[in-house]
N, C-alpha and C. Protein backbone atom coordinates (compact mmCIF):
# COMPACT_ATOMS: atom_id res chain seq x y z
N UNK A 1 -21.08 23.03 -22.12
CA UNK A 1 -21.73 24.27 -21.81
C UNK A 1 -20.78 25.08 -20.92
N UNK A 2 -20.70 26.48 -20.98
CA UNK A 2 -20.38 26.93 -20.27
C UNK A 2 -20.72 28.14 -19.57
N UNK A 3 -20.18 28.06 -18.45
CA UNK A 3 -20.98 28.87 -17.11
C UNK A 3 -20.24 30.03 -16.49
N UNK A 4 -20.95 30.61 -16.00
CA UNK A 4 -20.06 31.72 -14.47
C UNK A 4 -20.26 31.36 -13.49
N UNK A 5 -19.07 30.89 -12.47
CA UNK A 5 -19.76 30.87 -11.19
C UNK A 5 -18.96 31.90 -10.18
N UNK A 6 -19.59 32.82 -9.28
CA UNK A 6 -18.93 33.32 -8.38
C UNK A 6 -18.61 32.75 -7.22
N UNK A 7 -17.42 32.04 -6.98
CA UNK A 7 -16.82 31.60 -5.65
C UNK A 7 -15.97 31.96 -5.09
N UNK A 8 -15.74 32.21 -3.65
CA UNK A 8 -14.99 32.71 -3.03
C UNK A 8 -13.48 31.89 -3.00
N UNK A 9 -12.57 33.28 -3.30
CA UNK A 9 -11.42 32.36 -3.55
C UNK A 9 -10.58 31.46 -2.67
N UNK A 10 -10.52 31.79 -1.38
CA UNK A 10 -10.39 30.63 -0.20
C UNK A 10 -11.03 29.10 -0.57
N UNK A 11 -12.57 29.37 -1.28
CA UNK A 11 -12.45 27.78 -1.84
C UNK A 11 -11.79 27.15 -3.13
N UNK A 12 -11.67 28.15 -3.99
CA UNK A 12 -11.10 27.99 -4.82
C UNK A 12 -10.17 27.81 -4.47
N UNK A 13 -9.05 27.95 -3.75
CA UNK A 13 -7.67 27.56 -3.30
C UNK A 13 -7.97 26.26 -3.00
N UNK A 14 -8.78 26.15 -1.61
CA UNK A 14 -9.10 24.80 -1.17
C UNK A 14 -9.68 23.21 -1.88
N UNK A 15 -10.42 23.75 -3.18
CA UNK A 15 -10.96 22.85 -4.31
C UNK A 15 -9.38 22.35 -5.02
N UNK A 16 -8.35 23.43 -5.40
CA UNK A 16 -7.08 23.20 -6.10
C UNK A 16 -6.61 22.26 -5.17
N UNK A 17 -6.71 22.48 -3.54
CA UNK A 17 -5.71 22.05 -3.39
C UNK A 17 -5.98 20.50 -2.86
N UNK A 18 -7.62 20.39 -2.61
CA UNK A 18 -8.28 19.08 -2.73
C UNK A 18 -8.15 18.29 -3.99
N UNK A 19 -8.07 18.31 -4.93
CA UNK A 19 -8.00 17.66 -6.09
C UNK A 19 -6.46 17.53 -6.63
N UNK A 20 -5.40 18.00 -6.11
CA UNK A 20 -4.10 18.48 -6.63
C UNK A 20 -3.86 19.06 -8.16
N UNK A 21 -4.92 20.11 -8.71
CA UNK A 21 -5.23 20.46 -9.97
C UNK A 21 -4.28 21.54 -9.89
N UNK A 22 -3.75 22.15 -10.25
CA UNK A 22 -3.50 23.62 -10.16
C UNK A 22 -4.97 24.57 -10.94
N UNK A 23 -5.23 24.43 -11.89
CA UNK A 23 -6.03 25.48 -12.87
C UNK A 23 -7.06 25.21 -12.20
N UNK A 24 -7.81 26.85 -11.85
CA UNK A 24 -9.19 26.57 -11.51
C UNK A 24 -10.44 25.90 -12.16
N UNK A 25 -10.32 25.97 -13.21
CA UNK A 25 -11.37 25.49 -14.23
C UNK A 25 -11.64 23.78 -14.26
N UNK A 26 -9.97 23.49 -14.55
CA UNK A 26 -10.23 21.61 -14.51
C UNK A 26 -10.26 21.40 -13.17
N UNK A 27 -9.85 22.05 -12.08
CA UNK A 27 -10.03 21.50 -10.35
C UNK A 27 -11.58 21.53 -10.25
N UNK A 28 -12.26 22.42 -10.22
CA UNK A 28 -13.78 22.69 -10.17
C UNK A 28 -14.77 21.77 -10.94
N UNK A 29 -14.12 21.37 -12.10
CA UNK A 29 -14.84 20.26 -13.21
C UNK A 29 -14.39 18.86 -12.17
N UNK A 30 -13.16 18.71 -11.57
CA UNK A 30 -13.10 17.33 -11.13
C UNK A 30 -14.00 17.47 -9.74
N UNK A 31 -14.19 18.65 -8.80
CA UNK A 31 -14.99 18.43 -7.70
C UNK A 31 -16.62 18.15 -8.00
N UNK A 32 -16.72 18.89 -9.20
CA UNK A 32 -18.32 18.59 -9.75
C UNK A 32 -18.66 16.82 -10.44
N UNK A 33 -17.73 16.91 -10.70
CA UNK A 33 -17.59 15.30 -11.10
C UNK A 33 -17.77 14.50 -9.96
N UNK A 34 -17.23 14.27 -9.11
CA UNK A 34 -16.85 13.99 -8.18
C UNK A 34 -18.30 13.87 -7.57
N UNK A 35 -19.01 15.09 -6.69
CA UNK A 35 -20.12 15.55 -6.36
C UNK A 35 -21.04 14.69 -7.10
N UNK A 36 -21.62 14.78 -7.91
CA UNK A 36 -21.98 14.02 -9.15
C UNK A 36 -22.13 12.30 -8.76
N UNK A 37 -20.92 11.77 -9.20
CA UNK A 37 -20.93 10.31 -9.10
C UNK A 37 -21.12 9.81 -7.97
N UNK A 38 -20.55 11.10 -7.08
CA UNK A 38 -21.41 10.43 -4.94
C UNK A 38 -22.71 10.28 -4.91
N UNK A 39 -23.60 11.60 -5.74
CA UNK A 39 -24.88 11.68 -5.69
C UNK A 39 -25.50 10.14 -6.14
N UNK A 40 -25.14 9.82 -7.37
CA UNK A 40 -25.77 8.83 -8.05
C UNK A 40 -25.58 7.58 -7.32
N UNK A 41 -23.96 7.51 -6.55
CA UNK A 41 -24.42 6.05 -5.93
C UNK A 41 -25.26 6.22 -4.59
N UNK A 42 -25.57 7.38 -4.00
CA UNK A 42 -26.07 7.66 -2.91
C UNK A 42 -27.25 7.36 -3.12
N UNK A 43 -27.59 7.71 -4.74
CA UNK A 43 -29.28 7.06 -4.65
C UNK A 43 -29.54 5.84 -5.23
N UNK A 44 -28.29 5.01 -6.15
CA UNK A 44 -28.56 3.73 -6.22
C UNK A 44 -28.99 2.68 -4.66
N UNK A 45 -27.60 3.24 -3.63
CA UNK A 45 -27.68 2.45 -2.67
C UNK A 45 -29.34 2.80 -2.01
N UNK A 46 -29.78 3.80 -2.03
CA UNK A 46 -31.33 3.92 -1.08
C UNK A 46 -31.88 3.40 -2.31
N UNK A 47 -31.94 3.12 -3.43
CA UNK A 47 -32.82 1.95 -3.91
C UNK A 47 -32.93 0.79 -3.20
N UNK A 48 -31.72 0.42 -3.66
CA UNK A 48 -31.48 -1.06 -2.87
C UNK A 48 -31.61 -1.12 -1.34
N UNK A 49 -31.43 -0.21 -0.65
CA UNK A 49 -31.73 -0.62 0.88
C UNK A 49 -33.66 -0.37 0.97
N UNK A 50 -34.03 0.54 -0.06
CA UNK A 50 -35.35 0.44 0.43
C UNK A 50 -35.96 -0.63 0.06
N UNK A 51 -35.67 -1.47 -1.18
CA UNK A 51 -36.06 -2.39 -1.63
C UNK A 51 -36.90 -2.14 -3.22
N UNK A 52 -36.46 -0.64 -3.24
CA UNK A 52 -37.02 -0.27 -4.55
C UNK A 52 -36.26 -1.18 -6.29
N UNK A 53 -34.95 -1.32 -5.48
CA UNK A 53 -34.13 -1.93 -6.61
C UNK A 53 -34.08 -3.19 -5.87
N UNK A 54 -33.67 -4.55 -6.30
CA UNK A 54 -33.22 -5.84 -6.00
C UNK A 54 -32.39 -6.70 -6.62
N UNK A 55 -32.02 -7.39 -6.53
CA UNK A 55 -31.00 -8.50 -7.61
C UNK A 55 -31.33 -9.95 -7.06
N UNK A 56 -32.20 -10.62 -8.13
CA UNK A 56 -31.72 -12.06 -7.61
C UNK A 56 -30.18 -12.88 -7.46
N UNK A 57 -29.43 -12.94 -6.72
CA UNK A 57 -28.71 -13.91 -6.38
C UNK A 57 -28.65 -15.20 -6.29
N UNK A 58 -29.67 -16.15 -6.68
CA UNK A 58 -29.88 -17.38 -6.58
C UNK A 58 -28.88 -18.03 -7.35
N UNK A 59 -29.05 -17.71 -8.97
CA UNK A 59 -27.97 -18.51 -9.91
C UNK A 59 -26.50 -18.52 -9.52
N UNK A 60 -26.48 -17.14 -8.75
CA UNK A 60 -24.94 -16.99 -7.98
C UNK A 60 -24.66 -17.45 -6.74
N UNK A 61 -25.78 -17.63 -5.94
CA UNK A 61 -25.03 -18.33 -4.82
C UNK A 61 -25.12 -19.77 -5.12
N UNK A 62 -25.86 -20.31 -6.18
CA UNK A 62 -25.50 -21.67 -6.59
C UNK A 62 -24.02 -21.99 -6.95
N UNK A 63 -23.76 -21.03 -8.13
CA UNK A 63 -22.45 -21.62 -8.88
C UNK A 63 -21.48 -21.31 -7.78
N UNK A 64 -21.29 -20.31 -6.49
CA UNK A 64 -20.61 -20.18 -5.52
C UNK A 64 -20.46 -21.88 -4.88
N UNK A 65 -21.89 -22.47 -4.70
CA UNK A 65 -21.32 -23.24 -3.59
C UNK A 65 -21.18 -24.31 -4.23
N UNK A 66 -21.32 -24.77 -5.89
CA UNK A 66 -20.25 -25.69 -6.45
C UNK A 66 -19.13 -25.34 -6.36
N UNK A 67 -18.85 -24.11 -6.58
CA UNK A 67 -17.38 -23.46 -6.78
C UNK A 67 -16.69 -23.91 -5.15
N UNK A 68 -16.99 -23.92 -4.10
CA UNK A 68 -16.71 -24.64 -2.93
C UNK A 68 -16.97 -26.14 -2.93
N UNK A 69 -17.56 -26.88 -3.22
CA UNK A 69 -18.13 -28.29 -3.20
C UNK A 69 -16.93 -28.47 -4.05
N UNK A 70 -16.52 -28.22 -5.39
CA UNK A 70 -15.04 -28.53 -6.15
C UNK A 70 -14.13 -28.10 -5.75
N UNK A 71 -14.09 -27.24 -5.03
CA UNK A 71 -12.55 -26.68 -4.10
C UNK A 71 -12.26 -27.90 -2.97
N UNK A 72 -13.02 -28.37 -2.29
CA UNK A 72 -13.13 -29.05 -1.13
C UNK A 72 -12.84 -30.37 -1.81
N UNK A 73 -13.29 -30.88 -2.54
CA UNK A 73 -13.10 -32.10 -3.44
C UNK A 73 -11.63 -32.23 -3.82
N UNK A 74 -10.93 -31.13 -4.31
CA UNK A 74 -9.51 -30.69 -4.79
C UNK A 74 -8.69 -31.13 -3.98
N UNK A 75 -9.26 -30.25 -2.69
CA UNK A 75 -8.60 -30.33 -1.34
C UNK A 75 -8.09 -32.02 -1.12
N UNK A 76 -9.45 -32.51 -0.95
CA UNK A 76 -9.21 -33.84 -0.32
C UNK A 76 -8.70 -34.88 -1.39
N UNK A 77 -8.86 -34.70 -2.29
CA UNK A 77 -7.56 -35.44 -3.71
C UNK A 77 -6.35 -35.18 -3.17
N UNK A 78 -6.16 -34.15 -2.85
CA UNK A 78 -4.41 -33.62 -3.28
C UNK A 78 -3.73 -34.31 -1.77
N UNK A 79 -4.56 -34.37 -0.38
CA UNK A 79 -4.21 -34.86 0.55
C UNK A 79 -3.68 -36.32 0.33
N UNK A 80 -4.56 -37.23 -0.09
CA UNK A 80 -4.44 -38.16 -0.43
C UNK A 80 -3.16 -38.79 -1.05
């Protein structure tokens, strides 16, 4: 799609020169991008801190602490 936007060119300099784009068009597409993908993890993370989102971890902190219980085992072979 495409749009008009009126911005003052001091940011427009400043967007170029934040992104190292030269062309106004793709500098402005990468700050909106940009803008964009902050938004979305900004509201994944307040899922998860409110408790709206969750992840069980159980199966993973299991295979973690074989994954240590056989490291430690390794360990004390190789001393030997």
């Amino acid at each position: 799609m495409k749009i008009t936007v009126e911005l003052p060119e001091s940011d427009v300099h400043d967007i170029c020169q934040m992104t190292g784009i030269r062309k106004k068009g793709p500098a402005i597409r990468q700050v909106l991008d940009d803008a964009l993908r902050y938004r979305r993890r900004a509201e994944i993370s307040r899922k998860f801190l409110s408790g709206e989102w969750s992840a069980d971890l159980r199966t993973f902190e299991a295979a973690k602490a074989e994954e240590r219980a056989a490291s430690q085992n390794i360990a004390e072979l190789w001393r030997d």
